[in-house]
N, C-alpha and C. Protein backbone atom coordinates (compact mmCIF):
# COMPACT_ATOMS: atom_id res chain seq x y z
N UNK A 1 -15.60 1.37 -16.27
CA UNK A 1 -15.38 2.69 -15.71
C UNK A 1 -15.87 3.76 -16.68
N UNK A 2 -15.66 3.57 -17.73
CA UNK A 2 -16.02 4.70 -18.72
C UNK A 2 -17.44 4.53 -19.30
N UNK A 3 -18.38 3.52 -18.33
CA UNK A 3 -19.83 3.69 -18.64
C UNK A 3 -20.24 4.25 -17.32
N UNK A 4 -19.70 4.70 -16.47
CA UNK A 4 -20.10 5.56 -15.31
C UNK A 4 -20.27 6.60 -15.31
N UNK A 5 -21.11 7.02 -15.56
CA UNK A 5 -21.56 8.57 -15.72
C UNK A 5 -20.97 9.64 -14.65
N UNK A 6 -20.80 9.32 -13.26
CA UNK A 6 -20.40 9.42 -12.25
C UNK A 6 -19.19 9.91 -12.25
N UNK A 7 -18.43 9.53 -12.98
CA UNK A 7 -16.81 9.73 -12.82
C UNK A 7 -16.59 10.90 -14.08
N UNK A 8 -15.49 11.41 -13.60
CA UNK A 8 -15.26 12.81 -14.89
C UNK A 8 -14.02 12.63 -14.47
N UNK A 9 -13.53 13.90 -14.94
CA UNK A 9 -11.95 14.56 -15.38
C UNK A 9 -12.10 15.80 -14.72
N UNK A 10 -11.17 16.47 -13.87
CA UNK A 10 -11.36 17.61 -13.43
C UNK A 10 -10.79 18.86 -14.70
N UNK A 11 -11.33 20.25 -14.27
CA UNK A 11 -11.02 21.04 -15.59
C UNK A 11 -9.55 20.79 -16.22
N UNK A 12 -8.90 20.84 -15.51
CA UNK A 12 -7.89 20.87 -15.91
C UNK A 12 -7.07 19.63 -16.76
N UNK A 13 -8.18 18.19 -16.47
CA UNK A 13 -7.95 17.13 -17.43
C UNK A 13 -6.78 16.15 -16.84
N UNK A 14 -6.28 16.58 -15.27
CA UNK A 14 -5.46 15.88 -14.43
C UNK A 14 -5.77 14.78 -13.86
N UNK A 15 -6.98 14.77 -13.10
CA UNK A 15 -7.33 13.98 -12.03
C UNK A 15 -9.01 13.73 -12.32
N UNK A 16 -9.00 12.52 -11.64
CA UNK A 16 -10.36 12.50 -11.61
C UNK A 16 -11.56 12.77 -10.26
N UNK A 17 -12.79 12.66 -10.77
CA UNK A 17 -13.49 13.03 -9.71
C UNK A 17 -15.23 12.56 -9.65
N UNK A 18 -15.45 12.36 -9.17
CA UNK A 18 -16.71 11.82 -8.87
C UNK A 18 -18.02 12.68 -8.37
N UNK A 19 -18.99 12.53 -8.98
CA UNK A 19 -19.88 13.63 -9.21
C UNK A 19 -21.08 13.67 -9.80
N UNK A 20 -21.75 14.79 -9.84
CA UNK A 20 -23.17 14.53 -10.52
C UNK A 20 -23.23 15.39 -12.06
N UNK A 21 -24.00 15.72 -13.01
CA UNK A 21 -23.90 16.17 -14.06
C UNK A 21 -23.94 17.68 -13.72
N UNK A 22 -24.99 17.71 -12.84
CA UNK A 22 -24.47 19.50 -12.24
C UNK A 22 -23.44 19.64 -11.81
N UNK A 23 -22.83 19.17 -10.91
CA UNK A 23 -21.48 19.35 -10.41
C UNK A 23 -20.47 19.21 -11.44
N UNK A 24 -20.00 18.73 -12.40
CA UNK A 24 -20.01 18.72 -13.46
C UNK A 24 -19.62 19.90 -14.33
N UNK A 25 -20.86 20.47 -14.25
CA UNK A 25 -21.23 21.40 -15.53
C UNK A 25 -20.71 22.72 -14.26
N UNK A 26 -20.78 22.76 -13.65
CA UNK A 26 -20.89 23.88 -12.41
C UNK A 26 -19.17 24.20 -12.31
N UNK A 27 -18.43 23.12 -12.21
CA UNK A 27 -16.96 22.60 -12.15
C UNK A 27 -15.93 22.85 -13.12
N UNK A 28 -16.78 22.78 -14.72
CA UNK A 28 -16.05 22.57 -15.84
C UNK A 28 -15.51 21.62 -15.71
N UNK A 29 -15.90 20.08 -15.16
CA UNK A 29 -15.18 18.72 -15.26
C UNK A 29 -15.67 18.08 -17.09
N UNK A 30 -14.67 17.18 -17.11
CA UNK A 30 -15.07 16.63 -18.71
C UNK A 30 -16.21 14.85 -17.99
N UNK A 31 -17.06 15.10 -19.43
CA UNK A 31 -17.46 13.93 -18.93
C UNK A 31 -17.06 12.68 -20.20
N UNK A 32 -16.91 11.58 -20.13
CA UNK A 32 -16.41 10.99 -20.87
C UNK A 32 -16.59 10.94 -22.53
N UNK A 33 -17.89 11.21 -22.80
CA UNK A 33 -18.35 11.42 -24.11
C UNK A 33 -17.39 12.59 -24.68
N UNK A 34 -17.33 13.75 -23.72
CA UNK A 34 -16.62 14.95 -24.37
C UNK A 34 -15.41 14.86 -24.53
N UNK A 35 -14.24 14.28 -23.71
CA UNK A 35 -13.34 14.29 -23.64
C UNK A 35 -12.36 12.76 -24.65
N UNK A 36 -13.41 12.07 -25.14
CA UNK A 36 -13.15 11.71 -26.44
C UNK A 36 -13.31 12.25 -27.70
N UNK A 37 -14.51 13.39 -27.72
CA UNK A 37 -14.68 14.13 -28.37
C UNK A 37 -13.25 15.26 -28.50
N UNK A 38 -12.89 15.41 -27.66
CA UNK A 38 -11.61 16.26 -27.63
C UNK A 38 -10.33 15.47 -27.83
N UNK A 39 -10.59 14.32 -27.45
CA UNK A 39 -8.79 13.75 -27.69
C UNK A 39 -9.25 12.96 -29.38
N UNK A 40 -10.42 12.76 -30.05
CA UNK A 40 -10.33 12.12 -31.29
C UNK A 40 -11.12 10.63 -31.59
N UNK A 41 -10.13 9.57 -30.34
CA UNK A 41 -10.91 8.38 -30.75
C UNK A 41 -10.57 7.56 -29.70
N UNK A 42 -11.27 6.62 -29.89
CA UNK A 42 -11.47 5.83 -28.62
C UNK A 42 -9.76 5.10 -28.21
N UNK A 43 -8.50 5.25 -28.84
CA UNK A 43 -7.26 4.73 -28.51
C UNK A 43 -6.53 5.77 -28.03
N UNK A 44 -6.84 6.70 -28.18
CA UNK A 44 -6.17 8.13 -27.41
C UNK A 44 -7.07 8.46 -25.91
N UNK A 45 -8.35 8.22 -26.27
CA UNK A 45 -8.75 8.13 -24.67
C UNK A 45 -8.09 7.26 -23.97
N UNK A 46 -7.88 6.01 -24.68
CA UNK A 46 -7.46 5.25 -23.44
C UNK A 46 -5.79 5.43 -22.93
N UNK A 47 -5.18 6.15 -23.98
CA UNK A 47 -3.76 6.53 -23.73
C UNK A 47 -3.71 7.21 -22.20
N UNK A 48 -4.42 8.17 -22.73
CA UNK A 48 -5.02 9.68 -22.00
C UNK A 48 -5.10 9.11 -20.40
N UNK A 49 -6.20 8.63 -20.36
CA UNK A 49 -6.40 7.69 -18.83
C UNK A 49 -5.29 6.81 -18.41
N UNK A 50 -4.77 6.22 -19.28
CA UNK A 50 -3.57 5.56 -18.68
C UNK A 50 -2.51 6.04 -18.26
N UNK A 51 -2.30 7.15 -19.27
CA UNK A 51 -1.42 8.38 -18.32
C UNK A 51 -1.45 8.57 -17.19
N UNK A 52 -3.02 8.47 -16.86
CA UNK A 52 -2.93 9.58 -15.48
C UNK A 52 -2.89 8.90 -14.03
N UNK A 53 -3.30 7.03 -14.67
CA UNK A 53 -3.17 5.70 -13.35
C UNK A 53 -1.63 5.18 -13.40
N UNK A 54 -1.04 5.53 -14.62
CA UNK A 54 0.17 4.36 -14.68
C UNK A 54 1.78 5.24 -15.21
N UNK A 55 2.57 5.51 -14.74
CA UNK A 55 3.96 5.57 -15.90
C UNK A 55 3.84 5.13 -17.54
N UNK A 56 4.25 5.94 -17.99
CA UNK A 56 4.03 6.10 -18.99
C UNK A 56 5.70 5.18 -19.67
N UNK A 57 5.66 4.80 -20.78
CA UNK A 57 7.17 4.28 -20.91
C UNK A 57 8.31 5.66 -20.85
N UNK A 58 7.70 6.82 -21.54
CA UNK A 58 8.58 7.72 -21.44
C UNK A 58 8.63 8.51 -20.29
N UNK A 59 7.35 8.63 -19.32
CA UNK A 59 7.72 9.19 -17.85
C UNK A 59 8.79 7.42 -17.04
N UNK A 60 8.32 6.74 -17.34
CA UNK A 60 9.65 5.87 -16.22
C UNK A 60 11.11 6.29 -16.99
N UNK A 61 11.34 6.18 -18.53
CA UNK A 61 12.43 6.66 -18.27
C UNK A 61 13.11 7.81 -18.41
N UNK A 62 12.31 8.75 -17.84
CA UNK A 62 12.46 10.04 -17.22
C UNK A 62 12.59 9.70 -15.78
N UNK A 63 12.14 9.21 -15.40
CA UNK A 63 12.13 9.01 -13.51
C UNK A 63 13.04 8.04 -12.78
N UNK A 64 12.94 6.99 -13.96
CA UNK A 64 13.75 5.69 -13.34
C UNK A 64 15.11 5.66 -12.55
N UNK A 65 15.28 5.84 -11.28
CA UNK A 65 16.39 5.61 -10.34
C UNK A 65 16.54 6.78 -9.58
N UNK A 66 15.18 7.86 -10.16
CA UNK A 66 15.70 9.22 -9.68
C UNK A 66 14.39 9.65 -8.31
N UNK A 67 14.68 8.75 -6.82
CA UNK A 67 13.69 8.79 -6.11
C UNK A 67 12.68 9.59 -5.95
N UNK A 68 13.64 10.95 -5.46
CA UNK A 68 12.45 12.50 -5.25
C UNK A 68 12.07 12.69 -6.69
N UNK A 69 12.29 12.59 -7.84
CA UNK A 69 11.35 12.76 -8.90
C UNK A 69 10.82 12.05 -9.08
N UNK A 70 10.50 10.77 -8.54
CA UNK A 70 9.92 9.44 -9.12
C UNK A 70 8.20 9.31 -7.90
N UNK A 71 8.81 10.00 -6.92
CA UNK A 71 7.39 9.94 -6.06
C UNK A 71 6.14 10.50 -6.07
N UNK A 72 6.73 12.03 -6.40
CA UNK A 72 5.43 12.73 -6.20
C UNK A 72 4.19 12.38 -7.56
N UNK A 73 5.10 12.35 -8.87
CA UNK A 73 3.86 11.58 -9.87
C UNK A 73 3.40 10.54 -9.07
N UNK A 74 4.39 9.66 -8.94
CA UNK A 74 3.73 8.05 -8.68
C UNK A 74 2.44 8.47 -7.46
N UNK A 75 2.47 9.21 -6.71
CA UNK A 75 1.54 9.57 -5.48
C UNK A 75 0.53 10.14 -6.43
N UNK A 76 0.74 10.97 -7.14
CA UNK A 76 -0.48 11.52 -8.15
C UNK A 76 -1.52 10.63 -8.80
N UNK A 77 -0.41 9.44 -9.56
CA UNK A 77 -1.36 8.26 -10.24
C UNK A 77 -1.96 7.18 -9.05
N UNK A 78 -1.37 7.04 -8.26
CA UNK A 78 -2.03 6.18 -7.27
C UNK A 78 -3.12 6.88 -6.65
N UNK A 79 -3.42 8.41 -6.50
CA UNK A 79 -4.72 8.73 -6.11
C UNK A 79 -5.69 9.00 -7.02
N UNK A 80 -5.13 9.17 -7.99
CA UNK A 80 -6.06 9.14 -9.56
C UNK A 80 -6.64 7.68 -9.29
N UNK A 81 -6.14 6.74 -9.73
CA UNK A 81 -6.96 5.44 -9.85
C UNK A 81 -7.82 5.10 -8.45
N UNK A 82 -7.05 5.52 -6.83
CA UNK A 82 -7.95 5.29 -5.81
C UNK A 82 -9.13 5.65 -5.86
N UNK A 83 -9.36 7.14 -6.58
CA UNK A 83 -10.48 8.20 -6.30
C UNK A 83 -11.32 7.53 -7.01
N UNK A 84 -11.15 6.65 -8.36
CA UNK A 84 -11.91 5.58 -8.90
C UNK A 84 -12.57 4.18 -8.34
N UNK A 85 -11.36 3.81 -7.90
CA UNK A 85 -11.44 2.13 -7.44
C UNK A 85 -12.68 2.54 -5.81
N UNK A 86 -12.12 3.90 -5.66
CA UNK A 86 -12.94 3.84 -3.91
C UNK A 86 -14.47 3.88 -3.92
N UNK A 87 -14.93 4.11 -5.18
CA UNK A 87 -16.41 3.92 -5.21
C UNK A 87 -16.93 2.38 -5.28
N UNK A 88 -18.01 2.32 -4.65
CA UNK A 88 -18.31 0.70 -4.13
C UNK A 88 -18.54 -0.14 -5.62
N UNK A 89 -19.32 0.60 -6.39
CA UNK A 89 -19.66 -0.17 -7.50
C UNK A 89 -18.70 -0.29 -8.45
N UNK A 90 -17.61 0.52 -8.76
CA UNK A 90 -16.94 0.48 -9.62
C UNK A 90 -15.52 -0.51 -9.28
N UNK A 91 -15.32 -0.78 -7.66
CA UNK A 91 -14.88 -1.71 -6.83
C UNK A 91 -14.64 -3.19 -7.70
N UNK A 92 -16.40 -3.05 -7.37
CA UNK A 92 -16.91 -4.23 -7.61
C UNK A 92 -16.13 -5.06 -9.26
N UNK A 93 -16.95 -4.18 -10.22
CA UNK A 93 -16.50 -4.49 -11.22
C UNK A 93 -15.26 -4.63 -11.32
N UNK A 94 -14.50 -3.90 -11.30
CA UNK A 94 -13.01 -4.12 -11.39
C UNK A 94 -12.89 -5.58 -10.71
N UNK A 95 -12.83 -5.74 -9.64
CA UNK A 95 -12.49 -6.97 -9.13
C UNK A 95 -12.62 -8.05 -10.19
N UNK A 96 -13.89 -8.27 -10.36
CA UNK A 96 -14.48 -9.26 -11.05
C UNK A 96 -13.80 -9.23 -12.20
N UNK A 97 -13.25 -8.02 -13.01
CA UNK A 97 -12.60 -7.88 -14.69
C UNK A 97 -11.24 -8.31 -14.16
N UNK A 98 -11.29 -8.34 -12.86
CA UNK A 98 -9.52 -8.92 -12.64
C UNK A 98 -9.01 -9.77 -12.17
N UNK A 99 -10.28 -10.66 -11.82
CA UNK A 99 -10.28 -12.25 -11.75
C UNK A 99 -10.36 -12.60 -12.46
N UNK A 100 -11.09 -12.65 -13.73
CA UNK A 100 -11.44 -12.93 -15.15
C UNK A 100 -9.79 -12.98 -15.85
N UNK A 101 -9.53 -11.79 -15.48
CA UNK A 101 -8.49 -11.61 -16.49
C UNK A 101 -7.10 -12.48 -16.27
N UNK A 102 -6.74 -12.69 -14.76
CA UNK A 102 -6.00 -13.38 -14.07
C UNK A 102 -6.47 -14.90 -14.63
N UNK A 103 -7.83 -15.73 -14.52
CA UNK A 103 -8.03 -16.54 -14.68
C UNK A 103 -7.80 -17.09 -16.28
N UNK A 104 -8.43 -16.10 -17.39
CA UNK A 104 -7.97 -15.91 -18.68
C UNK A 104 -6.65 -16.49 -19.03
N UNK A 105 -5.48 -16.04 -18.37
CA UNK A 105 -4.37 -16.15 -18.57
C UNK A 105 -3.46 -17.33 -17.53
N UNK A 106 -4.64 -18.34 -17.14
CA UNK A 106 -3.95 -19.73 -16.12
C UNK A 106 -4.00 -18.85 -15.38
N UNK A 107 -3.90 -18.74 -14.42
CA UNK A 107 -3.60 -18.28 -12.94
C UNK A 107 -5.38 -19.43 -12.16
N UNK A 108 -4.91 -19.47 -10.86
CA UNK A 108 -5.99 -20.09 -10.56
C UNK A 108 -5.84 -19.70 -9.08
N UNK A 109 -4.71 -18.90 -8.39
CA UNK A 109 -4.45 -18.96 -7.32
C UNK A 109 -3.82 -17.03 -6.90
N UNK A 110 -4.80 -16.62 -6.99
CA UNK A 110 -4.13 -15.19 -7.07
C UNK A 110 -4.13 -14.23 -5.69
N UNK A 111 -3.11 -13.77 -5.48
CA UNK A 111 -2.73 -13.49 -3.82
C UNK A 111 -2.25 -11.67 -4.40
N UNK A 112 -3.44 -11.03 -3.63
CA UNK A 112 -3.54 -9.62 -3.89
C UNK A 112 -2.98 -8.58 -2.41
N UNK A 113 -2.44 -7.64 -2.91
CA UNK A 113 -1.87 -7.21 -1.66
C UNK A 113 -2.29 -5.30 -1.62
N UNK A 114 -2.93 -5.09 -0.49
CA UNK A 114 -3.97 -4.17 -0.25
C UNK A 114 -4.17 -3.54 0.59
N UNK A 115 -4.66 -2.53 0.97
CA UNK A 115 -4.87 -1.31 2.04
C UNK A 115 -5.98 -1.53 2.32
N UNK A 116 -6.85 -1.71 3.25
CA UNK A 116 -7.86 -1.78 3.91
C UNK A 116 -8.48 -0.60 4.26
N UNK A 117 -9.22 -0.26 3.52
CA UNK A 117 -10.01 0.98 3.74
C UNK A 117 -11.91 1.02 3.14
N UNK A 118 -12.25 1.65 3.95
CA UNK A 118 -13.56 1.79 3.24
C UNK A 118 -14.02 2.45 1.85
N UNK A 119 -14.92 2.43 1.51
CA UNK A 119 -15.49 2.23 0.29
C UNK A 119 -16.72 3.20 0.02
N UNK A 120 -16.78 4.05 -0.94
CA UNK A 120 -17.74 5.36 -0.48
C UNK A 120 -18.68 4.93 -1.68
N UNK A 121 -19.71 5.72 -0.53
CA UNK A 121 -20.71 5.38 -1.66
C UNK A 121 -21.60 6.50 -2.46
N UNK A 122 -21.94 6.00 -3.52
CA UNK A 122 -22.83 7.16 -4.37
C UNK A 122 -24.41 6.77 -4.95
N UNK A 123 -25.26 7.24 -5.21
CA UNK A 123 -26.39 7.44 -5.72
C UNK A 123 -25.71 7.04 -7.10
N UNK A 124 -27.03 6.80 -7.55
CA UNK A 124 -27.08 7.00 -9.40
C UNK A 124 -26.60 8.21 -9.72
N UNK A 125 -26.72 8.92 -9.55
CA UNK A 125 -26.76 10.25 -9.77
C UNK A 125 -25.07 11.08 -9.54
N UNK A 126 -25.18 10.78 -8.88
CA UNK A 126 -23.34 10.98 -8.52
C UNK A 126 -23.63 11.78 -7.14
N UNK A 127 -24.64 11.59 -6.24
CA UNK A 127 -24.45 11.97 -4.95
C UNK A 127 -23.50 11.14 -4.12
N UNK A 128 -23.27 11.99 -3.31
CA UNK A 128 -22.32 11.39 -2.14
C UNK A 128 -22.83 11.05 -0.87
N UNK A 129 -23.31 9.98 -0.79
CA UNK A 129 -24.07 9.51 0.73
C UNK A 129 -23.18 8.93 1.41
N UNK A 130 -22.01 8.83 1.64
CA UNK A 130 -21.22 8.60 2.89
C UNK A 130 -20.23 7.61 2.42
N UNK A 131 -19.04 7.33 3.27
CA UNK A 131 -18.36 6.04 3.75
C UNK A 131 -19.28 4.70 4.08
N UNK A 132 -18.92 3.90 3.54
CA UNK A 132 -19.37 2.68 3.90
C UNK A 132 -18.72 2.14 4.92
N UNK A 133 -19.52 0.73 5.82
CA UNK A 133 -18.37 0.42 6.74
C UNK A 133 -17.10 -0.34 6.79
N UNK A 134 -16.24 -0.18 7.48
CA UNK A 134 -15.09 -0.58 7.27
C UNK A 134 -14.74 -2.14 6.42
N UNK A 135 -15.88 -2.87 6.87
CA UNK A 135 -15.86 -4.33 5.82
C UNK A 135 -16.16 -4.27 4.49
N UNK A 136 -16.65 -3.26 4.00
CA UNK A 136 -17.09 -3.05 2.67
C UNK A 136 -16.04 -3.14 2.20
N UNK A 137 -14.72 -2.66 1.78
CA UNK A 137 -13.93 -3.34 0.67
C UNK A 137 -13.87 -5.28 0.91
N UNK A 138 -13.78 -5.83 2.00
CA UNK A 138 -13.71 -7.11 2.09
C UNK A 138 -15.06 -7.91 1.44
N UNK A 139 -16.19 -7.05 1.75
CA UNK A 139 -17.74 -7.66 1.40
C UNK A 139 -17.53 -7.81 0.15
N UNK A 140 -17.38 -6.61 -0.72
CA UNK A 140 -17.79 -5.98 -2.18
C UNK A 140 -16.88 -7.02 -3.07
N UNK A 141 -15.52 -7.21 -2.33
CA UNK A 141 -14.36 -7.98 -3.37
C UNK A 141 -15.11 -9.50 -3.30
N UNK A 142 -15.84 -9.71 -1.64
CA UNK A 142 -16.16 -11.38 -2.10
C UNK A 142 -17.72 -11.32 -3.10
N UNK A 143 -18.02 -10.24 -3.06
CA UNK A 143 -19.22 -10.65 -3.66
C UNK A 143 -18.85 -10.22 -5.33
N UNK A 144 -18.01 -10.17 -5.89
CA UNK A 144 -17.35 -9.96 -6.75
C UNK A 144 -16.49 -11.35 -7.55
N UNK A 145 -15.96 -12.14 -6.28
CA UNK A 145 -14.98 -13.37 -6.52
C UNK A 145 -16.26 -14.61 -6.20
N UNK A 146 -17.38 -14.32 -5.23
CA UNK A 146 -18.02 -15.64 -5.53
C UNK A 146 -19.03 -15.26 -7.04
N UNK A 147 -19.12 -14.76 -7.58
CA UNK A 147 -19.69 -14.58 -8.93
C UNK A 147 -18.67 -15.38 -9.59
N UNK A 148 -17.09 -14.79 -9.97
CA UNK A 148 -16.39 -15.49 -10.41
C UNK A 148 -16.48 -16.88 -10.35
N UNK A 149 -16.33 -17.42 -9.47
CA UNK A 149 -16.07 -18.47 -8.75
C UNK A 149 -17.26 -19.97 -8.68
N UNK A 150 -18.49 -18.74 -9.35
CA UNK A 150 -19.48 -20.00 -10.18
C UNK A 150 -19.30 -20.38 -11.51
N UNK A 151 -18.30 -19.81 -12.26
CA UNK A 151 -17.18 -20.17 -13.62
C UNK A 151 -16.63 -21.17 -13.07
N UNK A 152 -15.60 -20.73 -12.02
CA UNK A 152 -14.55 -21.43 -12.13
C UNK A 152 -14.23 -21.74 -10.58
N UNK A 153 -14.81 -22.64 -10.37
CA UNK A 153 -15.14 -23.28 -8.74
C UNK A 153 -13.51 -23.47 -8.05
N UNK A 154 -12.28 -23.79 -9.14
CA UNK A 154 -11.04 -24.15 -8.45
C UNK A 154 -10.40 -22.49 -8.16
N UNK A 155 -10.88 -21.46 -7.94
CA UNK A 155 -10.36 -20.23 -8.23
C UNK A 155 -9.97 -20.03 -6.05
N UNK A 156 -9.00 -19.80 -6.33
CA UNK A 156 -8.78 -19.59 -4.98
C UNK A 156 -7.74 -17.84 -5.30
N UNK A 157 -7.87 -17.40 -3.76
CA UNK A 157 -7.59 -15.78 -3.41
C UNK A 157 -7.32 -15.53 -1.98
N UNK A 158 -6.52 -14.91 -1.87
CA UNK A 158 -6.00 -14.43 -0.53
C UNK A 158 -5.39 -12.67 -0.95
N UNK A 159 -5.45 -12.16 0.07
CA UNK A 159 -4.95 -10.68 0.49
C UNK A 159 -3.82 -10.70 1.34
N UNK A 160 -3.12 -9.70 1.47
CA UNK A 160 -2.06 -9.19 2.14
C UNK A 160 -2.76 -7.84 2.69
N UNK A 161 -2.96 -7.52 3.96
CA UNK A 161 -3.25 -6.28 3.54
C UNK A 161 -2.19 -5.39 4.56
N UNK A 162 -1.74 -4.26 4.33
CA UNK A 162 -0.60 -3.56 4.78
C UNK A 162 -1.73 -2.25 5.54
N UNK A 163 -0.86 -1.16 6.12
CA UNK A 163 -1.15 -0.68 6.73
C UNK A 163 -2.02 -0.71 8.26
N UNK A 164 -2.36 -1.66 8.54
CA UNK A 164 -3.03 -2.38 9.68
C UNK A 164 -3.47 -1.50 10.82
N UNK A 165 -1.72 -1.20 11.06
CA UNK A 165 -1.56 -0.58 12.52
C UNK A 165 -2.55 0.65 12.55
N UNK A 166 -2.72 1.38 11.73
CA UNK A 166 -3.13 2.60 11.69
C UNK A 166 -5.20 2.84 12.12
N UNK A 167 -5.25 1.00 11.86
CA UNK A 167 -7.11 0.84 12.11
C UNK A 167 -7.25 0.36 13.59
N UNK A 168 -5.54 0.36 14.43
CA UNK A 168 -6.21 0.23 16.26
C UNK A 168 -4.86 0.93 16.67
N UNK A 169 -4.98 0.82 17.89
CA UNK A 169 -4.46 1.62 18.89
C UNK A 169 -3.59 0.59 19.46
N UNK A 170 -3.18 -0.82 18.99
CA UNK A 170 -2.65 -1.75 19.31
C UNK A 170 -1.63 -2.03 18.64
């Protein structure tokens, strides 16, 4: 993720966003080079970003048991990391760093549970040429797990995926 030129920090250093170097510069978004440049070194960047996908030990126990304060972050970090994961290529990779990593650690049988949604796509450049079609998260993850899967041929995977109702009228 942080060799994607594509992806920034919005000005304000909250959220992220996807984009081109003009848009960018036009925006006042950070691009990753700078915004290590500003936090120091490469273990505070990664603090920094983890902040903004995950609870922090001291935001859970600030939040922990306390519902209406516990949502609206958690809704914040879950669209922080979507606005990432929803680009096709960066999809990709992830998948693959998270079969690896699952496999790394024994696992051989890993059952992922998921929202079914499409997958947007970008130029080199950080243009925005559209939604992909609706199979593209299913395509991108297998072409992701059969790479894996010429490692390690016993690697088996299944999905859950939730929200369903909302893709028919049925």
């Amino acid at each position: 993720m942080l060799t994607d030129t594509r992806i920034h920090l919005t000005k304000d250093r909250k959220s992220f966003v996807v984009g081109t170097h003009q848009q960018a510069s036009d925006e006042g978004w950070a691009s990753w080079p700078q915004l290590l440049q500003e936090l120091g070194s490469d273990h505070q960047l990664a603090e920094y970003l983890y902040s903004l996908t995950s609870f922090t030990r001291q935001e859970m126990l600030q939040v922990a048991g306390k519902a209406q304060e516990f949502w609206p972050p958690f809704e914040q970090k879950i669209t922080n990391f979507n606005t990432i994961l929803a680009v096709n290529e960066v999809f990709e990779k992830y998948s693959e760093h998270v079969l690896r990593k699952y496999i790394a650690n024994g696992y051989d049988r890993i059952e992922f549970r998921a929202l079914l949604t499409p997958l947007k796509h970008y130029d080199e450049a950080g243009n925005y040429l559209g939604e992909l079609p609706d199979s593209s998260f299913a395509n991108t993850f297998e072409t992701a797990y059969e790479r894996v899967r010429k490692d390690h041929p016993g690697l088996s995977v299944g999905f859950i995926f939730f929200g369903l109702r909302c893709l028919s009228d049925h």
